[in-house]
Every structure is written in C-alpha cells, then in structure tokens.
Protein backbone atom coordinates (compact mmCIF):
# COMPACT_ATOMS: atom_id res chain seq x y z
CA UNK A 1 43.37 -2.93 7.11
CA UNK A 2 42.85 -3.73 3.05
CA UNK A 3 42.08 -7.10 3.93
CA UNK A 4 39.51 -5.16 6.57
CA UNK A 5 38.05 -3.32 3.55
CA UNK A 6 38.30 -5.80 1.52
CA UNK A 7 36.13 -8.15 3.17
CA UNK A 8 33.53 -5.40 3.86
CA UNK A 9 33.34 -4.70 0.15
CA UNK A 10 32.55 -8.42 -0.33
CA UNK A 11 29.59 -8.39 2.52
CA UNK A 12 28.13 -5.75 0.63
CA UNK A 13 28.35 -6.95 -3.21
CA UNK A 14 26.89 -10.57 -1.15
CA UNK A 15 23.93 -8.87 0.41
CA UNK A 16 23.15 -6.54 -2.97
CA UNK A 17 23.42 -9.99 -5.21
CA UNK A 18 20.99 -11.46 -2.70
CA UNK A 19 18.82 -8.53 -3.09
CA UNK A 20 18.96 -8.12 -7.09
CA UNK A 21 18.38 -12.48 -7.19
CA UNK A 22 15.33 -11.81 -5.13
CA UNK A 23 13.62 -8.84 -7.13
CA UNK A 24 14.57 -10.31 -10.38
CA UNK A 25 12.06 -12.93 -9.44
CA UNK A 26 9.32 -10.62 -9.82
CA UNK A 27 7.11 -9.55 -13.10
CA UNK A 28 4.57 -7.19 -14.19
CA UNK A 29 1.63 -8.53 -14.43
CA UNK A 30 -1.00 -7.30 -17.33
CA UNK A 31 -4.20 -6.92 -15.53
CA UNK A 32 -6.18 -4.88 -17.87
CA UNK A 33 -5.65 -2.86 -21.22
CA UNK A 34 -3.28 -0.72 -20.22
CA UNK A 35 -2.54 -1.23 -16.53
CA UNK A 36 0.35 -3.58 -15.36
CA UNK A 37 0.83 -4.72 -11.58
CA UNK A 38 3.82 -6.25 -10.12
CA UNK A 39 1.89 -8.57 -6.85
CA UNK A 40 4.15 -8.26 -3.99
CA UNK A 41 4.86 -11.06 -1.06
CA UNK A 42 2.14 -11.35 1.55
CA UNK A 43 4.50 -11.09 4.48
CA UNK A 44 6.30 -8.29 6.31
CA UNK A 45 9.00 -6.46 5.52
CA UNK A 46 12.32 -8.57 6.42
CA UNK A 47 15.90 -8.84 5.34
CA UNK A 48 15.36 -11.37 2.37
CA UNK A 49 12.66 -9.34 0.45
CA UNK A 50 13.60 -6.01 1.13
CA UNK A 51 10.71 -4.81 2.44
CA UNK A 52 8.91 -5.48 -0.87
CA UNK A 53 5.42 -6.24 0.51
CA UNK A 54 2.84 -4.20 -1.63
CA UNK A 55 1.85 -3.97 -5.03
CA UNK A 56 3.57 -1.29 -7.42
CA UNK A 57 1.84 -0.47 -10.53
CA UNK A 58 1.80 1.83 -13.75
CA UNK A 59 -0.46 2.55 -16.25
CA UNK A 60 0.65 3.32 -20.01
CA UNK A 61 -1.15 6.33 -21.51
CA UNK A 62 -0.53 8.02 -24.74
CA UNK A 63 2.31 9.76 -23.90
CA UNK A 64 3.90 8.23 -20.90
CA UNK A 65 3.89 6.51 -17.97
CA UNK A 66 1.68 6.53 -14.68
CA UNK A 67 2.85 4.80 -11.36
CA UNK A 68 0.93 3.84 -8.25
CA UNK A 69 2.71 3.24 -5.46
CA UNK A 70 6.54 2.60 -6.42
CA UNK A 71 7.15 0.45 -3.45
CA UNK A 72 9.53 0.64 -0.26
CA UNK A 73 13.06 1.77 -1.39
CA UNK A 74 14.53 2.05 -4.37
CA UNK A 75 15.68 -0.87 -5.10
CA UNK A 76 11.55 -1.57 -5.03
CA UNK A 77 11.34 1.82 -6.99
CA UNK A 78 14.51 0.24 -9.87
CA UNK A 79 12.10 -3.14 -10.13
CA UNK A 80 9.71 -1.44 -10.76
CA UNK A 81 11.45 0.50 -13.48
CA UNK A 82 12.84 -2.18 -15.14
CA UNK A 83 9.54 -3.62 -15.58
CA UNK A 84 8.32 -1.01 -16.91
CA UNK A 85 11.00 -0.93 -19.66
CA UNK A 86 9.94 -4.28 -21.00
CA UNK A 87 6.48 -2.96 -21.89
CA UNK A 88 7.35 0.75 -23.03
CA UNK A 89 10.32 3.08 -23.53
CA UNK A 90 8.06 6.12 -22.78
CA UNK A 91 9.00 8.08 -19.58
CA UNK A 92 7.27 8.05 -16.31
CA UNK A 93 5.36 11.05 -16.49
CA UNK A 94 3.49 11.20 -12.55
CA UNK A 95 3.11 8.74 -9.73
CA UNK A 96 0.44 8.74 -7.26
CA UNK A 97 1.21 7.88 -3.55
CA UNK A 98 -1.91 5.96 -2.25
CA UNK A 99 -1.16 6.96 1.70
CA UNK A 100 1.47 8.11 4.36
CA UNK A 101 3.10 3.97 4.94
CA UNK A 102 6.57 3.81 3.39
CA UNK A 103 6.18 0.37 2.19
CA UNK A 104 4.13 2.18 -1.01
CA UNK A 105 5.72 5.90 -1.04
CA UNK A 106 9.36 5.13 -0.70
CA UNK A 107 10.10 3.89 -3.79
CA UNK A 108 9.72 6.87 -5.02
CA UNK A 109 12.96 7.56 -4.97
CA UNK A 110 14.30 5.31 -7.79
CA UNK A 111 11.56 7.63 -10.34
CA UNK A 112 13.40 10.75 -9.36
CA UNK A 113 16.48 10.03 -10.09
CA UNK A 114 15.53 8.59 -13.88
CA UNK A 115 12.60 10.67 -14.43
CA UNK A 116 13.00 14.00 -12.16
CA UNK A 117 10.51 16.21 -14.11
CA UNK A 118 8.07 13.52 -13.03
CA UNK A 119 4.75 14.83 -11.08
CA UNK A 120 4.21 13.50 -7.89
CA UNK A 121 0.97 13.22 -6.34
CA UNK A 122 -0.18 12.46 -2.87
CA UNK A 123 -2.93 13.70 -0.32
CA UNK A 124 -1.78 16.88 1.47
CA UNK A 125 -1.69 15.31 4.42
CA UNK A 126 0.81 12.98 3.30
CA UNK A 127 3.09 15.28 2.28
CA UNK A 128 2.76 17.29 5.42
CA UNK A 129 3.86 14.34 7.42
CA UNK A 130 6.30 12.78 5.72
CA UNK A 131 7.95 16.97 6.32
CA UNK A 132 7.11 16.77 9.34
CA UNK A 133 9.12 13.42 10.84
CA UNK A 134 6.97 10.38 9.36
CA UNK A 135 9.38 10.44 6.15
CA UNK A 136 12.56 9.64 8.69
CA UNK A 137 10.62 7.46 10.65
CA UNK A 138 9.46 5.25 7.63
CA UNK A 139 13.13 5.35 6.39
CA UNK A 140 14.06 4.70 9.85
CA UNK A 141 11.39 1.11 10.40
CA UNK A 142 12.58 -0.09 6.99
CA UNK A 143 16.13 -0.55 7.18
CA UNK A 144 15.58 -1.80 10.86
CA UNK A 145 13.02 -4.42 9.82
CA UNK A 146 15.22 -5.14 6.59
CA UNK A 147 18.61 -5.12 8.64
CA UNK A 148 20.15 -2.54 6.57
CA UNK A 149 18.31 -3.91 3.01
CA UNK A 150 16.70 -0.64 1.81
CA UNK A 151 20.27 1.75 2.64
CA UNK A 152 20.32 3.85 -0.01
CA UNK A 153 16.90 5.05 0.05
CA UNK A 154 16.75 8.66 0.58
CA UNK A 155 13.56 10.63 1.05
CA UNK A 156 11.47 11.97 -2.34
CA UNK A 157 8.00 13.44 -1.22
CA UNK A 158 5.29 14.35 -3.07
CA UNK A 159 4.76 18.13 -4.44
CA UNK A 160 1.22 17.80 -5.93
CA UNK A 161 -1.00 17.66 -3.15
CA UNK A 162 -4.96 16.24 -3.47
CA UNK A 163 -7.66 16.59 -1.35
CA UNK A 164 -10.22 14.26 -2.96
CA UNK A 165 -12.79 14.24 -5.75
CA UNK A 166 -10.17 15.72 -8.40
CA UNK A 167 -10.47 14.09 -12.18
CA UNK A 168 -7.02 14.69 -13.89
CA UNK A 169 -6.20 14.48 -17.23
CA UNK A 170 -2.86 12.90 -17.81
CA UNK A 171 -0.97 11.50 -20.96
CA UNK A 172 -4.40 11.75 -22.06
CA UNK A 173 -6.47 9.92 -19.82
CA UNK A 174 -8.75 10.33 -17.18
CA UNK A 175 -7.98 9.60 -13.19
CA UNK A 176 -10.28 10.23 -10.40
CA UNK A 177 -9.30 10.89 -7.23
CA UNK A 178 -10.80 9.47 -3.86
CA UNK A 179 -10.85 10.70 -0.48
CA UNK A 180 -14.06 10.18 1.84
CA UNK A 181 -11.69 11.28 5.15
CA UNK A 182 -9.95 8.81 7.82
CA UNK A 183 -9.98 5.20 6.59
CA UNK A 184 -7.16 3.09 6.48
CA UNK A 185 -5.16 5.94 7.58
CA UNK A 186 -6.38 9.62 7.38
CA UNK A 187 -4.22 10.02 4.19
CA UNK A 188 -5.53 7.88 1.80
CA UNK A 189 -6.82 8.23 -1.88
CA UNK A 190 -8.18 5.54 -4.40
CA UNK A 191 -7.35 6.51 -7.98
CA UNK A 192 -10.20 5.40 -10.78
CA UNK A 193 -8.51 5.21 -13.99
CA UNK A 194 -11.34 5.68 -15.63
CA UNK A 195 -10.55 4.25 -19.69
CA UNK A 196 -9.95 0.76 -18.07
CA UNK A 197 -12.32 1.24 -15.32
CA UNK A 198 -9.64 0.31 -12.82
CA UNK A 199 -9.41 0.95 -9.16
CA UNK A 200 -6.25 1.33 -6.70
CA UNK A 201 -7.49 0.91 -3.71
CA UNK A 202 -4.26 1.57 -1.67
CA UNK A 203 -4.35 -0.21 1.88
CA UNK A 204 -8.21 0.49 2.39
CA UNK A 205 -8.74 -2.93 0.94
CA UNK A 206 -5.96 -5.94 0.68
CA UNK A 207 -6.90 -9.37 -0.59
CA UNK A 208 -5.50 -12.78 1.71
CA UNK A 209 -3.67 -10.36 3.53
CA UNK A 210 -5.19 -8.76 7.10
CA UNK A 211 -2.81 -5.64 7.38
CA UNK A 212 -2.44 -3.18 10.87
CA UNK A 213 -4.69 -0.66 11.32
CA UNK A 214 -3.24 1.48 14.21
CA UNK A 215 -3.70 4.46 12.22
CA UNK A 216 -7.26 3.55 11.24
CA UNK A 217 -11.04 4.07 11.38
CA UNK A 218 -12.87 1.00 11.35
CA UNK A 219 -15.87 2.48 10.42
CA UNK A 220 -14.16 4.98 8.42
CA UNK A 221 -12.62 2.11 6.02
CA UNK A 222 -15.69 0.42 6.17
CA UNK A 223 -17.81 3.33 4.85
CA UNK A 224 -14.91 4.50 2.17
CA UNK A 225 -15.22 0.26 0.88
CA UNK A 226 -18.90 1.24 0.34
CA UNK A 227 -18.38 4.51 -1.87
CA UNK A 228 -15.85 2.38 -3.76
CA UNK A 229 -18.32 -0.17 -4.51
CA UNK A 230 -20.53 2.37 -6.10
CA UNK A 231 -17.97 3.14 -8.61
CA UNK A 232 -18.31 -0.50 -10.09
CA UNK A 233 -15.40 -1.00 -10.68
CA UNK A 234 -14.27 -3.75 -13.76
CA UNK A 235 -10.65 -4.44 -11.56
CA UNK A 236 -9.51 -3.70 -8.25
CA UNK A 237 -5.94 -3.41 -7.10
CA UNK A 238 -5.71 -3.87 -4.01
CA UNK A 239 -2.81 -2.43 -1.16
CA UNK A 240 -1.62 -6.20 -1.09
CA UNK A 241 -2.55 -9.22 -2.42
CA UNK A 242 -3.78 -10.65 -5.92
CA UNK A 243 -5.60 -7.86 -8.29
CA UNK A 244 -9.04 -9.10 -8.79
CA UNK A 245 -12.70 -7.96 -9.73
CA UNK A 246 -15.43 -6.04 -7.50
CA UNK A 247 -15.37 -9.35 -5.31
CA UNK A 248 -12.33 -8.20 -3.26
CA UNK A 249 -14.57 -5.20 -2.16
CA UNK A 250 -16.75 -7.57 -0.84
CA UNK A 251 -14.52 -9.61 0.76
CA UNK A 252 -12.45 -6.90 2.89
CA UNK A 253 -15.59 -5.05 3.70
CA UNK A 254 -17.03 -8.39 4.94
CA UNK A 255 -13.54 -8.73 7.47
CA UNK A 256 -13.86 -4.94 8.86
CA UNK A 257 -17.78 -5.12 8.85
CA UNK A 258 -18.29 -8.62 10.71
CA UNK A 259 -15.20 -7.50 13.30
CA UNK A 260 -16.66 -3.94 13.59
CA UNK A 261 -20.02 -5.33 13.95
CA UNK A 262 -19.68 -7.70 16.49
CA UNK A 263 -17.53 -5.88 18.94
CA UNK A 264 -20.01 -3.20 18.92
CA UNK A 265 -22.26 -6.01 19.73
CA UNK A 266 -20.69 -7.04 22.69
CA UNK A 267 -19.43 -4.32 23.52
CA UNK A 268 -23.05 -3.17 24.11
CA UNK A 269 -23.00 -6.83 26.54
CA UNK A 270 -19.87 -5.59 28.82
CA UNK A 271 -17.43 -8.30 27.35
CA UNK A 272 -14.18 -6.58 27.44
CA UNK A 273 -12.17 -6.99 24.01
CA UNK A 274 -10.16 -9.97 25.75
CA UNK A 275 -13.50 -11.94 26.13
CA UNK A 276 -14.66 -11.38 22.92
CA UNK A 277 -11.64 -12.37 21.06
CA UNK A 278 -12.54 -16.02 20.45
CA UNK A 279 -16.57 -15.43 19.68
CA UNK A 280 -15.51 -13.26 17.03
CA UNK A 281 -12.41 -15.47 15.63
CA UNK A 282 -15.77 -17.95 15.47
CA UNK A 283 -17.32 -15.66 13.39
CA UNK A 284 -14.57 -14.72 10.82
CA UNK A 285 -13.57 -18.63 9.47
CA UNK A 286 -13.27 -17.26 5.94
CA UNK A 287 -10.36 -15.19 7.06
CA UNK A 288 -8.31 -17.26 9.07
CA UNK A 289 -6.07 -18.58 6.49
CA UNK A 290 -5.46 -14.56 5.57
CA UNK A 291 -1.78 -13.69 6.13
CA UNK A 292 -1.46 -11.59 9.41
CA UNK A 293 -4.61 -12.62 10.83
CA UNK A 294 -3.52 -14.35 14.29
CA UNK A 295 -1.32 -11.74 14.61
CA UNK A 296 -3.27 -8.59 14.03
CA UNK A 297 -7.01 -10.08 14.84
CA UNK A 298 -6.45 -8.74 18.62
CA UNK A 299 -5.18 -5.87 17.89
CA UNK A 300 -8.38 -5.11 15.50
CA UNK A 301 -10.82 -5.92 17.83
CA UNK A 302 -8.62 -3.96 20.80
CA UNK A 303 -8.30 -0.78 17.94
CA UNK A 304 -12.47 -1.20 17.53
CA UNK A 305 -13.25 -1.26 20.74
CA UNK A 306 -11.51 2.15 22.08
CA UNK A 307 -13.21 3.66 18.53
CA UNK A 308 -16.51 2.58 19.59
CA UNK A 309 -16.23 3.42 23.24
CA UNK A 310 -14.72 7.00 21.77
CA UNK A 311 -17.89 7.35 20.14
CA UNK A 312 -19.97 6.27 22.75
CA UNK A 313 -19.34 9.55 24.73
C-alpha cells in the first residue's frame, strides 16, 4: 500500500513539474506604457498547456495593480502573478472578467487567495451564471479537456457587477466600460483604459485565431466591432492572439462581416448552409491559415444561418 501511495505521489509531483516547465515558458509582454500582456497559445485547451489559451493582462496604476482576464485555473491565475511581480511589488487592487468562458474568468482564483480584498468586476450577467451552474460547468470542461490539469481550481466569481457605459476611477486612472448587448456572448464588456488609450476586447475580437461562437450574435459582434472602432483605439488586446493596433478590428470584423454577409446572401438564393460552405471558404482566403478555422468555419455559417432565418420571421 506505501509503495501504492508512493507511486501516486510521484504521478502527481510528474504532472505538476510538467505543468510549472510549461508556464514558466511564458512572459509578460510590455505593450504600452503601463499595460503588460502575457499572449497565450492559439490552440485549445489540452493536457500539456493547461488550458492556457487566452491572453491575461494587468495594468500598473499609481497605486496598484489592474488585471484583465486572469486566465483558466490557477495555476494560469499564479503565472500570471508571478509576472506581475517582476514588474511591480504593488498589490492587485481589481480584475475585470471580460465574459462568462472559463478559459478568461477562472483564474481568478489564484488573485483571491494573494490579494482577497481585491475588487472583482464582471457584467451582471456573468455573475448570475456562473451562480447559477455555468461556474461548475466551466470547472467541469476544463479539467476534462486538460485530463485533470487545472484540479485545484475552485470557483471565485465576481461581486462588482457592470452593465455597460461605466468610467471608473481606479489606482488613479480612468477605465471605460463596454457593453452594446449580445455579441460574442451576451456577457461581454471591452474595458478602455483610457491614459494609454488601450482596448481589451475580450473574445469579441481574436487575432489568427477563429474561436466558437455557439453563444453568439453574428450581427451582434459585428455591430459591437463597429462601436469599438469609434473609440480609436492606439492598442487592442484581443481575446486571443498577438496584441496589435486598430488593424485587428478590421481584420475580425472583416471574418464575421464577409461570413455574415454572404450567408445572408444565399440564404436569400435557397442554398442550405451545407451548399454554401465552400463558396464562402472561397471568399474568406485571408483567414484560412487562422487557427480553428476548418474546424469552426461550418459551424459559423450553420450558427448564421438559424440567426438570420430567426430574424427572418
């Protein structure tokens, strides 16, 4: 039987090396004057990353420290911390949750338990659901798609709930919230910080990464990508993918806009979504090197389809 325990105690200290090797890998990187991004992995959540797959973030203001999106456990969440120690031995003073997806939310965690006084914000409708079941299930899909990486996770919701079109003050600066109703998901905010002119765009834009959208509006996003680009924004950080400047706007709005577009289009012709598949994979070449995309492109044009025969009646 010690043997028996024994050995089990050496699985684990083998898979938690593995992990720690693998997120040591990763820095913060400086992507304006006071906002730091560490760029997550393009592909899905699996046993050897974790389930690290987006792109956690803080921002150092004058008297601590402001996260977006700590990532999908805490082990995502610790990362993150330790990164953040390199740059500043200030505390983490509030984290915003972008949307409901545990991939961004879950790493919340790790702040709790070294920062508890810590504000957490999050669209109410977050919160609400991760009470209501969508916490557990997130919990639930990670450690199954991770085989077990993310145990020790446990559960740390948001208690300071947005609507939209709130400017906070915090450490001193100044964040605007955004919220122009069911995009991405029908949870989601953009934060402006507004002293770097910096956006987080949360999942309603990615960059070289085409991401699921079974809790989406296609026209929704697509609309919410065009109050963004009003802002003008100097950076955007994007739900996945490489930070960049207003051109990643552009881009993603391109993706949901030509898809969105055309399926209308022949939808208006009788084509069922199987039979338009490959006209619109013709029309979409600068995506098809996008991580995801043959896996997700029928799905999108399946998911904009049954939105635009929903609105057709």
């Amino acid at each position: 039987m010690k043997q028996l325990y024994l050995f089990s105690a050496l699985v684990i200290i083998s898979v938690q090396s593995a992990i720690a090797g693998y997120l040591d890998e990763y820095e913060a990187e400086k992507v304006s004057n006071q906002v730091y991004v560490i760029h997550g992995p393009l592909e899905l959540p699996n046993e050897s990353n974790e389930g690290f797959m987006n792109n956690p973030a803080f921002i150092v203001t004058d008297s601590g420290v402001v996260v977006i999106d700590p990532g999908s456990s805490v082990h995502t969440g610790n990362m993150l911390l330790r990164e953040i120690r390199k740059v500043t031995d200030m505390p983490v003073i509030a984290v915003f949750d972008t949307h409901i997806h545990g991939d961004h939310w879950l790493g919340n965690d790790a702040i709790q338990r070294t920062y508890p006084d810590a504000d957490i914000y999050a669209h109410h409708k977050t919160i609400s659901m991760i009470d209501n079941g969508e916490g557990q299930n997130w919990l639930d899909l990670m450690h199954d798609m991770t085989k077990g990486a993310t145990d020790g996770t446990s559960i740390v919701n948001a208690r300071d709930a947005l609507k939209g079109g709130e400017d906070l003050s915090i450490g001193g600066h100044q964040f605007q919230i955004i919220h122009k109703g069911q995009a991405h998901t029908v949870t989601d905010i953009m934060i402006l910080y507004k002293q770097d002119n910096v956006l987080f765009t949360g999942d309603n834009v990615t960059n070289k990464r085409i991401i699921r959208m079974v809790d989406a509006s296609f026209k929704g996003n697509i609309e919410t990508i065009e109050s963004a680009k009003k802002l003008k924004p100097a950076v955007v950080v994007p739900g996945h993918g490489k930070t960049g400047g207003a051109e990643l706007l552009d881009n993603y709005h391109a993706y949901l806009s030509t898809l969105y577009n055309n399926v209308s289009k022949y939808f208006e012709e009788d084509l069922s979504d199987f039979e338009m598949k490959p006209l619109i994979h013709d029309e979409l070449s600068d995506y098809h090197d996008w991580s995801g995309y043959e896996d997700e492109l029928g799905k999108h044009i399946s998911g904009a389809y049954l939105e635009i025969e929903a609105d057709a009646f």
